[in-house]
C-alpha atoms as a PDB file:
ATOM      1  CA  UNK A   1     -15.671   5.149 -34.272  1.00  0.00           C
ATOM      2  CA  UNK A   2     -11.925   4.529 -35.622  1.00  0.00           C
ATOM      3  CA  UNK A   3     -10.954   8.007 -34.246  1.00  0.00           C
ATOM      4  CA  UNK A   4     -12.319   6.963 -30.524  1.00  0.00           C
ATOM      5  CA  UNK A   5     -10.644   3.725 -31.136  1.00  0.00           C
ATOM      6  CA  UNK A   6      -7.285   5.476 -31.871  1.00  0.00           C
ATOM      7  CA  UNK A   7      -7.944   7.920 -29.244  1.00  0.00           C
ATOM      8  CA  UNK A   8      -8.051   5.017 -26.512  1.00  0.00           C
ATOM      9  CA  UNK A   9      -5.355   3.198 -27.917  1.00  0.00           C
ATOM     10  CA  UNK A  10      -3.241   6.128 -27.591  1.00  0.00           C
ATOM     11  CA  UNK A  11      -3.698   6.854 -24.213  1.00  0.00           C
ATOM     12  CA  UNK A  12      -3.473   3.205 -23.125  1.00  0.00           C
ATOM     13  CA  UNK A  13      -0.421   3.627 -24.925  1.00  0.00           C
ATOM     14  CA  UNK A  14       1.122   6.680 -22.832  1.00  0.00           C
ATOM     15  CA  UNK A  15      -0.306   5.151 -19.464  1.00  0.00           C
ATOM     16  CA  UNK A  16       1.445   1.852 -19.691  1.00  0.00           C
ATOM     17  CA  UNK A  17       4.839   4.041 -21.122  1.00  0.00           C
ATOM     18  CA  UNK A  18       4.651   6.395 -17.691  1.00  0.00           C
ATOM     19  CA  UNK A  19       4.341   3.414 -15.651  1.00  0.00           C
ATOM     20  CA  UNK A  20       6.975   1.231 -16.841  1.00  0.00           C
ATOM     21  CA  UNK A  21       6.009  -1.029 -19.509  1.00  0.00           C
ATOM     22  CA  UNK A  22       9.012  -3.553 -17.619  1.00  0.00           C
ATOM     23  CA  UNK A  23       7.025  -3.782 -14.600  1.00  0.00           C
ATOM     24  CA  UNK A  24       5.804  -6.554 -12.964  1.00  0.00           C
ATOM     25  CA  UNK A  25       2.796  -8.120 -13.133  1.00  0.00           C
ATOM     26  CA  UNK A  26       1.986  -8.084  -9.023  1.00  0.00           C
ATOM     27  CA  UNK A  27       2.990  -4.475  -9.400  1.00  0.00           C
ATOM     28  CA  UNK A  28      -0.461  -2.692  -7.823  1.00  0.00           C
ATOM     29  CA  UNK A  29      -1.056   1.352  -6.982  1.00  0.00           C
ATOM     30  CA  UNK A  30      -3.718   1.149  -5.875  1.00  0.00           C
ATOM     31  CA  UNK A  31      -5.225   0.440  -2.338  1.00  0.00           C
ATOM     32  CA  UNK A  32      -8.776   0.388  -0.714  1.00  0.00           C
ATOM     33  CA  UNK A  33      -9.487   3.140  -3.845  1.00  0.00           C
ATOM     34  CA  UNK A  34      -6.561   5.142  -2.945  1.00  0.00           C
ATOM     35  CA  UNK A  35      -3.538   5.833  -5.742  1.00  0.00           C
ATOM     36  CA  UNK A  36       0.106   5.173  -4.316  1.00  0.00           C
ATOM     37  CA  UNK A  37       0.917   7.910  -7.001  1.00  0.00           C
ATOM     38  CA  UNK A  38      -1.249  10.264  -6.835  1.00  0.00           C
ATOM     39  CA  UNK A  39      -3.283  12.755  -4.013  1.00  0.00           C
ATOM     40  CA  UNK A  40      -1.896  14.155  -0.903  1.00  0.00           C
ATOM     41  CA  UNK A  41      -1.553  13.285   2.826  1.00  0.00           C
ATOM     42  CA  UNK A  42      -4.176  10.881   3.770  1.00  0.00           C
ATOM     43  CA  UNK A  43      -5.404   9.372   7.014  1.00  0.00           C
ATOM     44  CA  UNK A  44      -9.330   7.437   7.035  1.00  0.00           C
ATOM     45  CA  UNK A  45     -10.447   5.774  10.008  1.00  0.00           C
ATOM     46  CA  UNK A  46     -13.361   2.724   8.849  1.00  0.00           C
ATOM     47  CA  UNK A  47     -15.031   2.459  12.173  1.00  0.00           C
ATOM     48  CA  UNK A  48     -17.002   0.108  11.259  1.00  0.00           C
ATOM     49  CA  UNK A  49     -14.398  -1.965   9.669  1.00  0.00           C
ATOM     50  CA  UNK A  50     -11.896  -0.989  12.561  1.00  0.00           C
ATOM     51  CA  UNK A  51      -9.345  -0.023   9.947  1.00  0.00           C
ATOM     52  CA  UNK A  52      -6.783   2.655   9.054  1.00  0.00           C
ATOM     53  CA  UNK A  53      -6.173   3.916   5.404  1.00  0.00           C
ATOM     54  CA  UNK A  54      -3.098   6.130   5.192  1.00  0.00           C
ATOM     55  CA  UNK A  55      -1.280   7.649   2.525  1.00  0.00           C
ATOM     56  CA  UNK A  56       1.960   9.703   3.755  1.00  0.00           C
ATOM     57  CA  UNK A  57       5.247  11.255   1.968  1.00  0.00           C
ATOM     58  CA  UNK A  58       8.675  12.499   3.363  1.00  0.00           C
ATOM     59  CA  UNK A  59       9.171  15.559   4.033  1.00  0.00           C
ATOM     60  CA  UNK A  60      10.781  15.700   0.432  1.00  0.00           C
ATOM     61  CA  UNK A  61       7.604  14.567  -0.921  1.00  0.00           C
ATOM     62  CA  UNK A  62       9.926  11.466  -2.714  1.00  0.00           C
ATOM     63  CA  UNK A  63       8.690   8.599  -0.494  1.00  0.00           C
ATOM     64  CA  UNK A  64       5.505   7.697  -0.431  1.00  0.00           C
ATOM     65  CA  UNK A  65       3.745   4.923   1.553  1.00  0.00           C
ATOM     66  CA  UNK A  66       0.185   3.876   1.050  1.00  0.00           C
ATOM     67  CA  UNK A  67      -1.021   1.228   4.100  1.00  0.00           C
ATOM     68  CA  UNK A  68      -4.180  -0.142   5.223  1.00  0.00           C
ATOM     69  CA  UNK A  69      -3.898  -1.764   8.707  1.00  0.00           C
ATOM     70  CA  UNK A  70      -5.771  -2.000  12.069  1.00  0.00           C
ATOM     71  CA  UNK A  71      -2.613  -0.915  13.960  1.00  0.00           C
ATOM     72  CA  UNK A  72      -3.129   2.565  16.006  1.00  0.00           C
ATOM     73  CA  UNK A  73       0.361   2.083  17.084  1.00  0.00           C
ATOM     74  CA  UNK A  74       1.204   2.491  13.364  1.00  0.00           C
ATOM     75  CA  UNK A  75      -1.254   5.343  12.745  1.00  0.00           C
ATOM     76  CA  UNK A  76       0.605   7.339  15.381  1.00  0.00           C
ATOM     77  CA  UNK A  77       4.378   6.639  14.141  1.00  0.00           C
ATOM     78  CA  UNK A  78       2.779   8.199  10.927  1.00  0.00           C
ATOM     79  CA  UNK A  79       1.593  11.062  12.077  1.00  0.00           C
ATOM     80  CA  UNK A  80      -1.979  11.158  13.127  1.00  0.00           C
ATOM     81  CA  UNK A  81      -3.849  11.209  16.004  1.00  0.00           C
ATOM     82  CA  UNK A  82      -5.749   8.414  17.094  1.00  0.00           C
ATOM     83  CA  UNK A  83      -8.554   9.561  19.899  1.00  0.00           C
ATOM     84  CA  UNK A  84      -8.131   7.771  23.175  1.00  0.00           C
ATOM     85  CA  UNK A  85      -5.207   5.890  22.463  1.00  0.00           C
ATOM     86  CA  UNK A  86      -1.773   5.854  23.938  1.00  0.00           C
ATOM     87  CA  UNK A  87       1.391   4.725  21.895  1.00  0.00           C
ATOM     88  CA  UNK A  88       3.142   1.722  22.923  1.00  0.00           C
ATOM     89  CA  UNK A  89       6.207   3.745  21.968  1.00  0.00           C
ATOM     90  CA  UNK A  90       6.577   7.763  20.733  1.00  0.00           C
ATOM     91  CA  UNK A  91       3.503   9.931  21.034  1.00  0.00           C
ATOM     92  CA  UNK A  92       0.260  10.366  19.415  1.00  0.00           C
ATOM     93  CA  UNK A  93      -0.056  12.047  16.106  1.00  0.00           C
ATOM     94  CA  UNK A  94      -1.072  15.379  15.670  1.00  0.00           C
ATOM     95  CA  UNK A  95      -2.763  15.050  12.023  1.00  0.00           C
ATOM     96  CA  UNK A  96      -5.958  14.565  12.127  1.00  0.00           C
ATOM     97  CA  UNK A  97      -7.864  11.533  10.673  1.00  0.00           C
ATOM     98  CA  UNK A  98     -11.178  11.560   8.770  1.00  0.00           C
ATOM     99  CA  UNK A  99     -14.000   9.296   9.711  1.00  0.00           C
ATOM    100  CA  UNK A 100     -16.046   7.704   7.203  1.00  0.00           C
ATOM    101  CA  UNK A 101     -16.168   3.814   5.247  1.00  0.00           C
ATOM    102  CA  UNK A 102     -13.163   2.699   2.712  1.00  0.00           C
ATOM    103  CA  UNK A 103     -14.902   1.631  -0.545  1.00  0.00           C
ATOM    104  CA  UNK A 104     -12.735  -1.754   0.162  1.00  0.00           C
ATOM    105  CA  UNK A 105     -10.400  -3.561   1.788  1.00  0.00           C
ATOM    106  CA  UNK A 106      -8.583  -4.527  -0.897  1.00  0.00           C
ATOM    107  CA  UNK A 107      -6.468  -3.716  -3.935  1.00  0.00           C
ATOM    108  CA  UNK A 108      -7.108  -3.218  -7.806  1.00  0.00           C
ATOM    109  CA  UNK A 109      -5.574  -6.751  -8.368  1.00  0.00           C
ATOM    110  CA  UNK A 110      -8.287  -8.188  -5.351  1.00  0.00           C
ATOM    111  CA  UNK A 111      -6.075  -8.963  -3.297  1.00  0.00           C
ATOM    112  CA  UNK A 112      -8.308  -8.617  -0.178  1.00  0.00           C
ATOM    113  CA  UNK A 113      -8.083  -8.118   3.874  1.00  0.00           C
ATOM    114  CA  UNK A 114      -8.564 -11.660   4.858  1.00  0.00           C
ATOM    115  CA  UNK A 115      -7.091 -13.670   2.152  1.00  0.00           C
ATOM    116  CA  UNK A 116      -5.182 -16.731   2.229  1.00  0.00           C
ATOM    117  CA  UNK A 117      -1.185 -16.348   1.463  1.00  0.00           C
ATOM    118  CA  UNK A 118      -2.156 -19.502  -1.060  1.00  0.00           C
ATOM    119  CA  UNK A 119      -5.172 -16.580  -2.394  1.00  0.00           C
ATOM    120  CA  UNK A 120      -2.300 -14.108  -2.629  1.00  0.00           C
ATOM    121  CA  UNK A 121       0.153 -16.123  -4.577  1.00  0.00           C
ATOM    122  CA  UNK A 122      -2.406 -17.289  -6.879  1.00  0.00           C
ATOM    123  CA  UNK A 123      -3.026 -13.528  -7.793  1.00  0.00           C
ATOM    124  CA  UNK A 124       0.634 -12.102  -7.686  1.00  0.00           C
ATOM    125  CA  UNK A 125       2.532 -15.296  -8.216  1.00  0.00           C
ATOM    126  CA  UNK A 126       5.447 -16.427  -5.568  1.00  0.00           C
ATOM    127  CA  UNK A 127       6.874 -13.513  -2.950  1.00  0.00           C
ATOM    128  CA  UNK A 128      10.563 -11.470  -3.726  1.00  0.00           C
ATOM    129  CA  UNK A 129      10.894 -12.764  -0.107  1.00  0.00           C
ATOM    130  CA  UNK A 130       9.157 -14.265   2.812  1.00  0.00           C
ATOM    131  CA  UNK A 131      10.068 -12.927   6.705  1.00  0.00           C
ATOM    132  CA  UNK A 132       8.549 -13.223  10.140  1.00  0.00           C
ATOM    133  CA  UNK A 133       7.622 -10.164  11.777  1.00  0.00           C
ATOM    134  CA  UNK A 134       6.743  -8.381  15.058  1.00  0.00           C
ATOM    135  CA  UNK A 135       8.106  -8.628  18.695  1.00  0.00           C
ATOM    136  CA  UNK A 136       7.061 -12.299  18.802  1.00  0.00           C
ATOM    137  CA  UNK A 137       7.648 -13.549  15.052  1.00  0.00           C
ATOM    138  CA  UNK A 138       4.318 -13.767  15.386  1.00  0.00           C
ATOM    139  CA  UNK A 139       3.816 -12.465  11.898  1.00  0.00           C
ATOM    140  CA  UNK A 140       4.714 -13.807   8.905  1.00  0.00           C
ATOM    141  CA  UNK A 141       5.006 -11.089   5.610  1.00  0.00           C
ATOM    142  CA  UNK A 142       5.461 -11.508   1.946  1.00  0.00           C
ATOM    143  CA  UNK A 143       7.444  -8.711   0.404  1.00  0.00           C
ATOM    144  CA  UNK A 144       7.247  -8.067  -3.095  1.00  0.00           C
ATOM    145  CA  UNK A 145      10.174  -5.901  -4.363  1.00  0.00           C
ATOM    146  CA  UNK A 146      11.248  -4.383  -7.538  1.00  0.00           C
ATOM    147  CA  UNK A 147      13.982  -1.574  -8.908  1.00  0.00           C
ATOM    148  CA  UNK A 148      13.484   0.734 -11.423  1.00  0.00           C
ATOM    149  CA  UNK A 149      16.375   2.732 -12.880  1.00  0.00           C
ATOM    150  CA  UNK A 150      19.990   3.205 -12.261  1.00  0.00           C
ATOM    151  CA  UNK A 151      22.273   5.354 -10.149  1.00  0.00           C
ATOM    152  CA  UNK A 152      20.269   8.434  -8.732  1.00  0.00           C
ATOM    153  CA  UNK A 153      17.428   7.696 -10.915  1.00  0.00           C
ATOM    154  CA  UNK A 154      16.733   4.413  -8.905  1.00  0.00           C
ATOM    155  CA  UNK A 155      13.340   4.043  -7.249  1.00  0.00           C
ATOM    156  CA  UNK A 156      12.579   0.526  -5.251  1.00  0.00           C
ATOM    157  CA  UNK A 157       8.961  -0.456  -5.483  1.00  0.00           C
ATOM    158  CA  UNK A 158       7.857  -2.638  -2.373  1.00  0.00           C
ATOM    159  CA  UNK A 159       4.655  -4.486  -1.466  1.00  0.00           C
ATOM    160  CA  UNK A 160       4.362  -5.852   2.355  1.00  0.00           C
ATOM    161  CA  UNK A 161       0.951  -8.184   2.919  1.00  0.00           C
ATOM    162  CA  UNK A 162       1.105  -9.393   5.767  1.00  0.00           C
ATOM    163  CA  UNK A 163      -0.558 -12.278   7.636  1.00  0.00           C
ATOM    164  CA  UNK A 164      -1.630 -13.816  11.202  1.00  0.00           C
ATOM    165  CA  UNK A 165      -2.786 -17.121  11.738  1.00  0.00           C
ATOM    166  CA  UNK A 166      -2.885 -17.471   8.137  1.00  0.00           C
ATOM    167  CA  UNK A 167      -4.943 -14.810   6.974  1.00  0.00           C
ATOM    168  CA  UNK A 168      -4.054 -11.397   5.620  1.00  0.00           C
ATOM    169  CA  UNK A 169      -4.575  -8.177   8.194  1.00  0.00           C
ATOM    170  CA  UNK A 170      -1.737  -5.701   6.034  1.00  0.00           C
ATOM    171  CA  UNK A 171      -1.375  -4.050   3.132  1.00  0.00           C
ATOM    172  CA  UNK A 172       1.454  -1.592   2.599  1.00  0.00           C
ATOM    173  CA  UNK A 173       2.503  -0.249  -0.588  1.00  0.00           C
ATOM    174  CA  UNK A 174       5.776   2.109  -0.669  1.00  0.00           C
ATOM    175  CA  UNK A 175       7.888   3.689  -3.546  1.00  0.00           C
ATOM    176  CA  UNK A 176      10.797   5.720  -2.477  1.00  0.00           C
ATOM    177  CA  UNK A 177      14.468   5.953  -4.263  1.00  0.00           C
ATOM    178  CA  UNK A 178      17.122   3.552  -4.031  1.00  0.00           C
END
């Protein structure tokens, strides 16, 4: 019993050390079941849900953005193709997505598709920042930002939810070097 104990403790102890025991506590990696960290190329299609999960890196494999969003327009400027659908701007994707249900629409802190921005603060505490967005303003998103590291080690951690008519419709997760 003390050995599993010990055993546990231990590796609770070298998770929280590779992640950055400094980071904050709205800090999330994870998204609809999906790891920011870890996995490859991803692109899931909920048709049922009408939503896009996709996980994409540079082509140096050091930026990495996990999203979940209805936006086709956004699955495209990714990469993937998105059947019968033409691109407000660029083309279509080539990479194919795969069809089949998310486990969830939200994130391992609950943050959730639909929330409140009042829901949202309440589980990550007040925004890094606060900025309309789209063609029309007619968005409104809280970032959440955080740096890691100095000089070339750098890496800047950034959360985007972002809301219409007062409800969240975004999620994107990125981690790329500063």
């Amino acid at each position: 019993m003390r050995a599993m104990f010990l055993i546990t403790l231990a590796v609770a102890a070298l998770a929280a050390h590779s992640r950055g025991s400094a980071e904050p506590p709205w800090m999330d990696w994870v998204l609809a079941g999906y790891s920011l960290d870890h996995g490859s190329v991803v692109g899931i299609y909920d048709k049922e849900r009408n939503y896009y999960l996709l996980r994409d890196f540079a082509c140096d494999g050091a930026d990495v953005t996990i999203s979940l969003t209805r936006d086709r327009n956004y699955a495209c400027d990714e990469g993937f193709y998105v059947p019968n659908f033409k691109p407000t701007s660029g083309e279509n994707g080539t990479q194919k997505l795969t069809h089949k249900p998310l486990r969830s629409l939200s994130t391992s802190l609950g943050v959730t598709i639909g929330d409140t921005a009042a829901q949202l603060v309440q589980r990550l505490g007040p925004p890094t920042k606060r900025q309309p967005s789209g063609s029309r303003d007619q968005f409104l998103d809280y970032l959440y930002r955080w740096r890691e590291g100095k000089g070339d080690d750098a890496v800047l951690y950034e959360e985007t939810y972002t809301f219409k008519q007062g409800r969240l419709i975004e999620i994107i997760f990125s981690k790329q070097p500063d």
